[in-house]
Protein backbone atom coordinates (compact mmCIF):
# COMPACT_ATOMS: atom_id res chain seq x y z
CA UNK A 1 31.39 19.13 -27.38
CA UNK A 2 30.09 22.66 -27.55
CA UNK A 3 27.92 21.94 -30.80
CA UNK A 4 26.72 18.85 -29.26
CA UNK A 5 25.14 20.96 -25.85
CA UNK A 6 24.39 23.79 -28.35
CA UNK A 7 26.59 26.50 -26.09
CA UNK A 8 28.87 28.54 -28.02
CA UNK A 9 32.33 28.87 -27.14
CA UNK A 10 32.67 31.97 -25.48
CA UNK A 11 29.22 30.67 -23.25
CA UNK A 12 30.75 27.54 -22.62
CA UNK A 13 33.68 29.25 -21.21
CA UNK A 14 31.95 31.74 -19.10
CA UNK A 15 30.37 28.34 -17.02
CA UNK A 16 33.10 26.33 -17.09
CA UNK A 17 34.96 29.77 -15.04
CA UNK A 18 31.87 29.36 -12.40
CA UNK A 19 33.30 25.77 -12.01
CA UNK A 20 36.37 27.31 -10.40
CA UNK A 21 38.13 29.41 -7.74
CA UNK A 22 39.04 33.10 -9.16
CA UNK A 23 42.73 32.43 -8.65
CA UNK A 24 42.51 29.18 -10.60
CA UNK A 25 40.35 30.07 -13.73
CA UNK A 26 43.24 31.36 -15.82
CA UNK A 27 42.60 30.98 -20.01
CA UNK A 28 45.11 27.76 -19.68
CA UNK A 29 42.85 26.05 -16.63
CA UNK A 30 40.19 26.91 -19.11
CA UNK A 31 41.65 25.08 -21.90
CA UNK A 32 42.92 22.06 -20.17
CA UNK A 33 39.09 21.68 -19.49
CA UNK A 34 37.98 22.08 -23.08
CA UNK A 35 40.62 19.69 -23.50
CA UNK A 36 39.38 17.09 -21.33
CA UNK A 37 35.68 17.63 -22.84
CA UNK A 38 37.16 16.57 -26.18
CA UNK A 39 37.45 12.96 -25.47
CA UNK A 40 35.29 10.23 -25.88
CA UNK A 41 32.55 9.59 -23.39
CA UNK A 42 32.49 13.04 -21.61
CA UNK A 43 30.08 16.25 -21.09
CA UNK A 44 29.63 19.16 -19.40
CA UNK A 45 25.88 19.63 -17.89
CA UNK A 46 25.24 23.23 -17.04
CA UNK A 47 21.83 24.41 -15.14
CA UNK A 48 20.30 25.12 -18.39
CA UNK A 49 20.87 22.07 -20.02
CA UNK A 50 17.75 19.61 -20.19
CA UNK A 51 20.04 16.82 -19.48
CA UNK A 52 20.65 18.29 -15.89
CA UNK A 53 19.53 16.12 -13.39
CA UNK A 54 16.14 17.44 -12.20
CA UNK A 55 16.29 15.48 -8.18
CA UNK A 56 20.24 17.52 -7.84
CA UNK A 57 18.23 20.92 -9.04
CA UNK A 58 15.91 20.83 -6.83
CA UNK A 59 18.15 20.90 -3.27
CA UNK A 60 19.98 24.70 -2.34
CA UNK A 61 23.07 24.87 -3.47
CA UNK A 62 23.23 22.83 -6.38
CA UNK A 63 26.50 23.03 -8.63
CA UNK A 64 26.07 25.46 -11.93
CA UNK A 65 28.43 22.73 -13.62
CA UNK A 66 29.32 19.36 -14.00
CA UNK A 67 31.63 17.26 -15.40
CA UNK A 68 30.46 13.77 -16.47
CA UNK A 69 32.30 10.99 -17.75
CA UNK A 70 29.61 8.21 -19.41
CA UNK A 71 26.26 8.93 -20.20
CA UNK A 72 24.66 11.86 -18.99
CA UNK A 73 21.02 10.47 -19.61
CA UNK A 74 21.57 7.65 -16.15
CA UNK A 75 21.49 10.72 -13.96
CA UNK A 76 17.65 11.31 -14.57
CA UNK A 77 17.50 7.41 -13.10
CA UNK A 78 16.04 6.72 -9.55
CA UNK A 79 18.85 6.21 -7.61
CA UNK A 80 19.93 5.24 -4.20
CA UNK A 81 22.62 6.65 -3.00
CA UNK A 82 24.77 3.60 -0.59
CA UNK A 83 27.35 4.52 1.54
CA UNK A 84 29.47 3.62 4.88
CA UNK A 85 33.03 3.40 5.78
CA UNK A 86 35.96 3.25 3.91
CA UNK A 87 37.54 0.52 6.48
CA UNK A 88 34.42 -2.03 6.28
CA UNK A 89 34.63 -5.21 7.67
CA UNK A 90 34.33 -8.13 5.29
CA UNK A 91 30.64 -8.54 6.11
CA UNK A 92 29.86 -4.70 5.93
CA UNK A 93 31.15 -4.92 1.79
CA UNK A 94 29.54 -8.26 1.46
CA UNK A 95 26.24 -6.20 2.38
CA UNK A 96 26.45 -3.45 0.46
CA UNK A 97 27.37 -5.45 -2.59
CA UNK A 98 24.34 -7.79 -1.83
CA UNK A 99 21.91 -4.79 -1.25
CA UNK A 100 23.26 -2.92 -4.29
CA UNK A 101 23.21 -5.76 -6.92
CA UNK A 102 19.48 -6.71 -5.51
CA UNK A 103 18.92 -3.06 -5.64
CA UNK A 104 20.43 -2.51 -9.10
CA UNK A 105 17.78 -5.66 -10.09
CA UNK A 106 15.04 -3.78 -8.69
CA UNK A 107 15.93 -1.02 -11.52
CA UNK A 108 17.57 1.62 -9.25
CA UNK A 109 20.96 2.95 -10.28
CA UNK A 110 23.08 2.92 -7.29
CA UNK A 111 25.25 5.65 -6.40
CA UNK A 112 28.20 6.08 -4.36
CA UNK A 113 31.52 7.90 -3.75
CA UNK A 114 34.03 5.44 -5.63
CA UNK A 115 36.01 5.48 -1.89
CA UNK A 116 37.23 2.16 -0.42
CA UNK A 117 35.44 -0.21 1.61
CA UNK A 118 31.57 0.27 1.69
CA UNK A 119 31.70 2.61 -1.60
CA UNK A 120 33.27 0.56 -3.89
CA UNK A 121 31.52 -2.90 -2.54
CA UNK A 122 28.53 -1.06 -3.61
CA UNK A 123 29.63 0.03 -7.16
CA UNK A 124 30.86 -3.87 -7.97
CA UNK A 125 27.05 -5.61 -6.66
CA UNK A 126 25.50 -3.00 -9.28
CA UNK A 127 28.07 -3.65 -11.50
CA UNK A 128 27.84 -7.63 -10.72
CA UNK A 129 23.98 -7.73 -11.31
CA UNK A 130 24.07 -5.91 -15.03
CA UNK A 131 22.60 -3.05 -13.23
CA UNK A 132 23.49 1.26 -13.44
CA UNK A 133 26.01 2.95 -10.89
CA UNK A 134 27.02 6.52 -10.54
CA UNK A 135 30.15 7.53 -8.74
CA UNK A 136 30.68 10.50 -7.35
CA UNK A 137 33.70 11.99 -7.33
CA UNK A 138 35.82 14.25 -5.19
CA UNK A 139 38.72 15.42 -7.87
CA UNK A 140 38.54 16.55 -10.98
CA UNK A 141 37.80 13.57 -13.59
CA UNK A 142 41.35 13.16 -14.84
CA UNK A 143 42.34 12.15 -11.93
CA UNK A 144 40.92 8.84 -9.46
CA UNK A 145 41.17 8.83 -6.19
CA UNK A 146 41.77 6.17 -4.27
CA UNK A 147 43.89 5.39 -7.33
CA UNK A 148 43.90 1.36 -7.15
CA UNK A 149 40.20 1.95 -8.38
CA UNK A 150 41.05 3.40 -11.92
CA UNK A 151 39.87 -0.20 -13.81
CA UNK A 152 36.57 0.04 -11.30
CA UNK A 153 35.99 4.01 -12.45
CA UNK A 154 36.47 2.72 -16.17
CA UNK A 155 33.74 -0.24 -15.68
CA UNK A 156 31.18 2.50 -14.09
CA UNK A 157 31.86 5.21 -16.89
CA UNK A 158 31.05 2.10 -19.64
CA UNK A 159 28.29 1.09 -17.11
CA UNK A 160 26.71 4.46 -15.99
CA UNK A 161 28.59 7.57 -15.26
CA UNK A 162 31.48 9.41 -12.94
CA UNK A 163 30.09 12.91 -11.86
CA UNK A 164 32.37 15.71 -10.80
CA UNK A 165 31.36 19.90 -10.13
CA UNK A 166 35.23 19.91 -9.89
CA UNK A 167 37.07 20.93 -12.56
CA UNK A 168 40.07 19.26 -14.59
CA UNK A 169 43.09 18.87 -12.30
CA UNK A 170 41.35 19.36 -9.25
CA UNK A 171 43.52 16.94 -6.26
CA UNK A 172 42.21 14.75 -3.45
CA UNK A 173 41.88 17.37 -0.95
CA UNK A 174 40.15 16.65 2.21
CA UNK A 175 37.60 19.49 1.98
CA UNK A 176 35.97 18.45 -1.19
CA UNK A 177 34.73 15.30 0.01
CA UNK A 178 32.72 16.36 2.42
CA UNK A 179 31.54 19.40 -0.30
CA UNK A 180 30.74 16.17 -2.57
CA UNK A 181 28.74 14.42 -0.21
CA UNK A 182 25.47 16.89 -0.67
CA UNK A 183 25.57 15.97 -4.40
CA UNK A 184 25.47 12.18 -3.59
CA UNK A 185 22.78 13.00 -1.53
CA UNK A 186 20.98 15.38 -3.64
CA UNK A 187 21.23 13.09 -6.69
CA UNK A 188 19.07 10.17 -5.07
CA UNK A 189 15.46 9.03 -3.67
CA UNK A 190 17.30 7.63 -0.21
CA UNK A 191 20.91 7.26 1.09
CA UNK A 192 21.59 3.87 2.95
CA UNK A 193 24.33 3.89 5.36
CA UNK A 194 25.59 0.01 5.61
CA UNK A 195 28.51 0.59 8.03
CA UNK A 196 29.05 3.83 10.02
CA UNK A 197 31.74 4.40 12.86
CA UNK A 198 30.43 7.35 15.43
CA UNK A 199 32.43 10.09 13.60
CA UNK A 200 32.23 8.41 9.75
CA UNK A 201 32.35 11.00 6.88
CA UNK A 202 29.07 9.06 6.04
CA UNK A 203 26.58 10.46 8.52
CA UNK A 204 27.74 13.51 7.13
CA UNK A 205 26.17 12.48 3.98
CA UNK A 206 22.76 11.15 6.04
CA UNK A 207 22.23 14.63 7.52
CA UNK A 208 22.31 16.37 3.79
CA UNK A 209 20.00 13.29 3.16
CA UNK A 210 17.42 14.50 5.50
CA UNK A 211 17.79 18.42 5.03
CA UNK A 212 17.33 17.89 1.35
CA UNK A 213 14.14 16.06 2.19
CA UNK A 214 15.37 12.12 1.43
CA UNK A 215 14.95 8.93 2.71
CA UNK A 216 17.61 8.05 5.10
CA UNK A 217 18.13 4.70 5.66
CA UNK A 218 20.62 2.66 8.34
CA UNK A 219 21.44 -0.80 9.07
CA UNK A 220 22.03 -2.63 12.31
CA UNK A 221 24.62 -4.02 13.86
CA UNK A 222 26.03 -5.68 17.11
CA UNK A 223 26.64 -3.26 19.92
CA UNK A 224 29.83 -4.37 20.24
CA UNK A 225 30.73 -3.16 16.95
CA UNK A 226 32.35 0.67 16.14
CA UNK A 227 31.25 0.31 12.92
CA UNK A 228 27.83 -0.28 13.87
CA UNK A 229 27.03 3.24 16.43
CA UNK A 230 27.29 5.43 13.79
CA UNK A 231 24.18 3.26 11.87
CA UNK A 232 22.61 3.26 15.31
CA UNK A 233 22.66 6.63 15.78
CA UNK A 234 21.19 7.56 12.94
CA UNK A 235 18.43 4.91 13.97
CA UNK A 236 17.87 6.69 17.33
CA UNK A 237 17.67 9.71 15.32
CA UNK A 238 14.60 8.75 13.04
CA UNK A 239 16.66 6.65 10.41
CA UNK A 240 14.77 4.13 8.96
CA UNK A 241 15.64 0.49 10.31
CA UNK A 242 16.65 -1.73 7.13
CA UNK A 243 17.13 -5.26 7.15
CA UNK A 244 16.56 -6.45 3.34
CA UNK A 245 16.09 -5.21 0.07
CA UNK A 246 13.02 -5.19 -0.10
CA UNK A 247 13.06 -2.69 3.24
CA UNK A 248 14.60 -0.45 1.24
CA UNK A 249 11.95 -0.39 -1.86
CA UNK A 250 9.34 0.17 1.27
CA UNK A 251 11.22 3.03 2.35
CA UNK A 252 11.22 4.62 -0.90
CA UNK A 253 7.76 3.77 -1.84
CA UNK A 254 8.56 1.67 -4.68
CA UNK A 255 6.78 -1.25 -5.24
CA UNK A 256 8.84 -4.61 -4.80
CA UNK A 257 9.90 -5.82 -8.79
CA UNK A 258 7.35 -7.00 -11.32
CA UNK A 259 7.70 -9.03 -14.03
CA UNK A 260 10.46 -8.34 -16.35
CA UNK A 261 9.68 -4.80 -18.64
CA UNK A 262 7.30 -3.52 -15.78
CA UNK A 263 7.99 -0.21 -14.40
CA UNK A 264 9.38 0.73 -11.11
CA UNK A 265 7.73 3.59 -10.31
CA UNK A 266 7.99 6.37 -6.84
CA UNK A 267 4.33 7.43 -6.42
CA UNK A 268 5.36 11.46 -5.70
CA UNK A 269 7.89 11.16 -8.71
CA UNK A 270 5.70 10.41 -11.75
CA UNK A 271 8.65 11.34 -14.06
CA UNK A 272 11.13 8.99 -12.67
CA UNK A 273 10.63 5.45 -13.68
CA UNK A 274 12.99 2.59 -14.95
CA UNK A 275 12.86 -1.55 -15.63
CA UNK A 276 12.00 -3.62 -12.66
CA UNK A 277 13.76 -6.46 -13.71
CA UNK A 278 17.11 -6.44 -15.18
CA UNK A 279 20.05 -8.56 -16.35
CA UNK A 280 20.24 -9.90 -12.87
CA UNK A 281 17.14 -11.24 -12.72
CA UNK A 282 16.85 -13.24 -16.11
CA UNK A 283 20.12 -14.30 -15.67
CA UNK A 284 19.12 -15.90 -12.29
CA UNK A 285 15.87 -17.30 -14.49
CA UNK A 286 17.70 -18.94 -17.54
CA UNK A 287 20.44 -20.28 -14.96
CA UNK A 288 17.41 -21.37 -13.12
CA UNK A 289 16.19 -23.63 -16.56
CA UNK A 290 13.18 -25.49 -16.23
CA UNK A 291 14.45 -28.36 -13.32
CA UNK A 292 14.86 -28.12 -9.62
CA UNK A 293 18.28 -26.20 -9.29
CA UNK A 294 20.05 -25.85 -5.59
CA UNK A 295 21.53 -22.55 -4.21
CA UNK A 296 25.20 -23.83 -4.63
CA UNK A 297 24.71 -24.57 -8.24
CA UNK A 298 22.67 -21.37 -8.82
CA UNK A 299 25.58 -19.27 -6.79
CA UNK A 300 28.91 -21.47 -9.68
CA UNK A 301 26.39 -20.70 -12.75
CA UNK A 302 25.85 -16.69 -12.22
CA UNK A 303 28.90 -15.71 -10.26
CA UNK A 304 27.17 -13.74 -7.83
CA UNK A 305 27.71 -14.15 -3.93
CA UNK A 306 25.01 -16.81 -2.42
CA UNK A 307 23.22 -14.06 0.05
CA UNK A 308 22.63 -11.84 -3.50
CA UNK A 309 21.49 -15.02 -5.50
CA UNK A 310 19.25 -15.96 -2.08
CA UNK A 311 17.76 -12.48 -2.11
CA UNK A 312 16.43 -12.06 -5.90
CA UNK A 313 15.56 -15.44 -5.96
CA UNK A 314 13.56 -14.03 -3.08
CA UNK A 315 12.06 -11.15 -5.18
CA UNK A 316 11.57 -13.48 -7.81
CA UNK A 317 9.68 -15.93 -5.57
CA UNK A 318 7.19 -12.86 -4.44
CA UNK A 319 6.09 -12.56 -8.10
CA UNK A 320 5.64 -15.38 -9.07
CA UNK A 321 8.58 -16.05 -11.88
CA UNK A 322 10.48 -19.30 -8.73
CA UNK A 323 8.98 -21.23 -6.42
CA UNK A 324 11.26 -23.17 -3.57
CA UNK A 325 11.01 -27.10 -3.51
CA UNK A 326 11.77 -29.11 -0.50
CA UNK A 327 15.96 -29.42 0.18
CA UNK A 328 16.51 -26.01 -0.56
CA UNK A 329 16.15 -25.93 -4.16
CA UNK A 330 14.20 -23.27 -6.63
CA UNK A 331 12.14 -23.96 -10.21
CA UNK A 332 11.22 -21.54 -12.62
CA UNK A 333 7.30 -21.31 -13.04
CA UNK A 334 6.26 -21.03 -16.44
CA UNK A 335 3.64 -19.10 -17.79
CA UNK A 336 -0.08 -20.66 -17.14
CA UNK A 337 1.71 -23.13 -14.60
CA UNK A 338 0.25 -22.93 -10.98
């Protein structure tokens, strides 16, 4: 691992000390690291390294290490960082995973915190449409917490990457989550906060969002809900009011998708770019064929939950690729056909 980052030994041990607390940086804590860095799939991105994420260097404060697990490379992705509490309601996941695999289509990675409820809803629609998703994590990488989500960390490490500035070993503690929050923010164009109870860890995350200069993003719900006033409050605040998708690519800048290969592209951030259309989107196309095709059978061929099949189809309707028929139903258009 050292000859593959080009730091020497003796270097790489020097940083990996700066990843921990002077009583727990002993040459043993060192080596269990080293350890850890030998197996498949991992890396250690210091400041130096060109791999580092360039959005997480810019904000104050930014770790001198981290630990990935995956590939390095989808942290230099746009990404949109969704998040919200960890005891969502059924609809509050059913969002997030609708707005993250339509997201994920739209060719941003989606990142969250790999905690339960709104977090993990979020990692499975990115996961669900074929698209990127970035966890990150509040423990060292040998360990996942909660730790019913060990087969969901393994399917985002093969399908984008777990980040951690803690080091090998590190426990669940309650203080580092909060500490983690500024890198979830810090890695992404926007945060969206789907479901938010007046005191939720997540607004935490919104008001990093805004000091490091994101988009922060909230949305609605009844005012009879608790899960809803911390989302309001961030509205009454200056949040951005999202209903759709496609409110979020607004927020951001970003163009709603193009036809398949085109870039996605953030005006102010020439350097970040990434497909428009991915697997989610053909896959809706060749499930669509070349007849009339109804929601329901759209919804048994691909999988995916109707309201995330209703809302590419959507995006795939604004450009041109579907047009709806009469009862409900969608046809592909094909090339030349008006």
């Amino acid at each position: 691992m050292a000859l593959d980052t080009g730091i020497g030994t003796a270097t790489l041990r020097r940083w990996l000390r700066l990843a921990r607390t002077p009583g727990n940086a002993h040459e043993r804590d060192l080596d269990r690291d080293l350890q850890w860095l030998e197996g498949p799939g991992r890396a250690l991105l210091v400041a130096s390294d060109p791999r580092y994420p360039p959005q997480l260097a810019e904000i104050g404060g930014a770790p001198p290490v981290l630990f990935i697990e995956g590939d390095p490379a989808r942290l230099a992705l746009p990404q949109l960082a969704i998040v919200g509490s960890r005891n969502a309601s059924a609809a509050g996941r059913e969002t997030a995973f609708e707005f993250a695999a339509c997201l994920a289509a739209a060719g941003l990675a989606i990142t969250s915190g790999l905690a339960a409820g709104i977090d993990a809803a979020a990692h499975q629609g990115a996961l669900a449409a074929g698209g990127v998703t970035i966890a990150v994590c509040g423990t060292g990488l040998d360990r996942v917490y909660p730790a019913e989500h060990t087969e969901l960390a393994a399917r985002i490490a093969a399908q984008g990457a777990l980040v951690s500035e803690f080091p090998v070993g590190t426990p669940p503690l309650a203080g580092n989550f909060p500490r983690r929050n500024r890198l979830l923010s810090g890695l992404a164009l926007g945060v969206l906060v789907v479901e938010a109870a007046a005191r939720s860890g997540s607004l935490i995350t919104a008001r990093l969002a805004g000091d490091q200069g994101r988009d922060v993003m909230a949305i609605p719900g009844s005012i009879h809900d608790p899960l809803a006033r911390g989302c309001h409050r961030l509205i009454r605040d200056g949040a951005a009011l999202v209903e759709t998708p496609a409110d979020v690519l607004a927020v951001l800048g970003i163009d709603a998708p193009a036809p398949a290969g085109a870039p996605v592209q953030r005006p102010d951030r020439p350097g970040i770019s990434a497909p428009a259309l991915d697997s989610a989107g053909e896959m809706l196309l060749n499930a669509l064929g070349f007849g009339p095709v109804d929601l329901d059978r759209m919804v048994a061929r691909t999988g995916l939950p109707a309201r995330t099949v209703a809302s590419i189809l959507q995006l795939l309707e604004l450009h041109g690729h579907v047009e709806s028929l009469p009862g409900g139903r969608y046809r592909r258009i094909l090339a030349g056909q008006s």
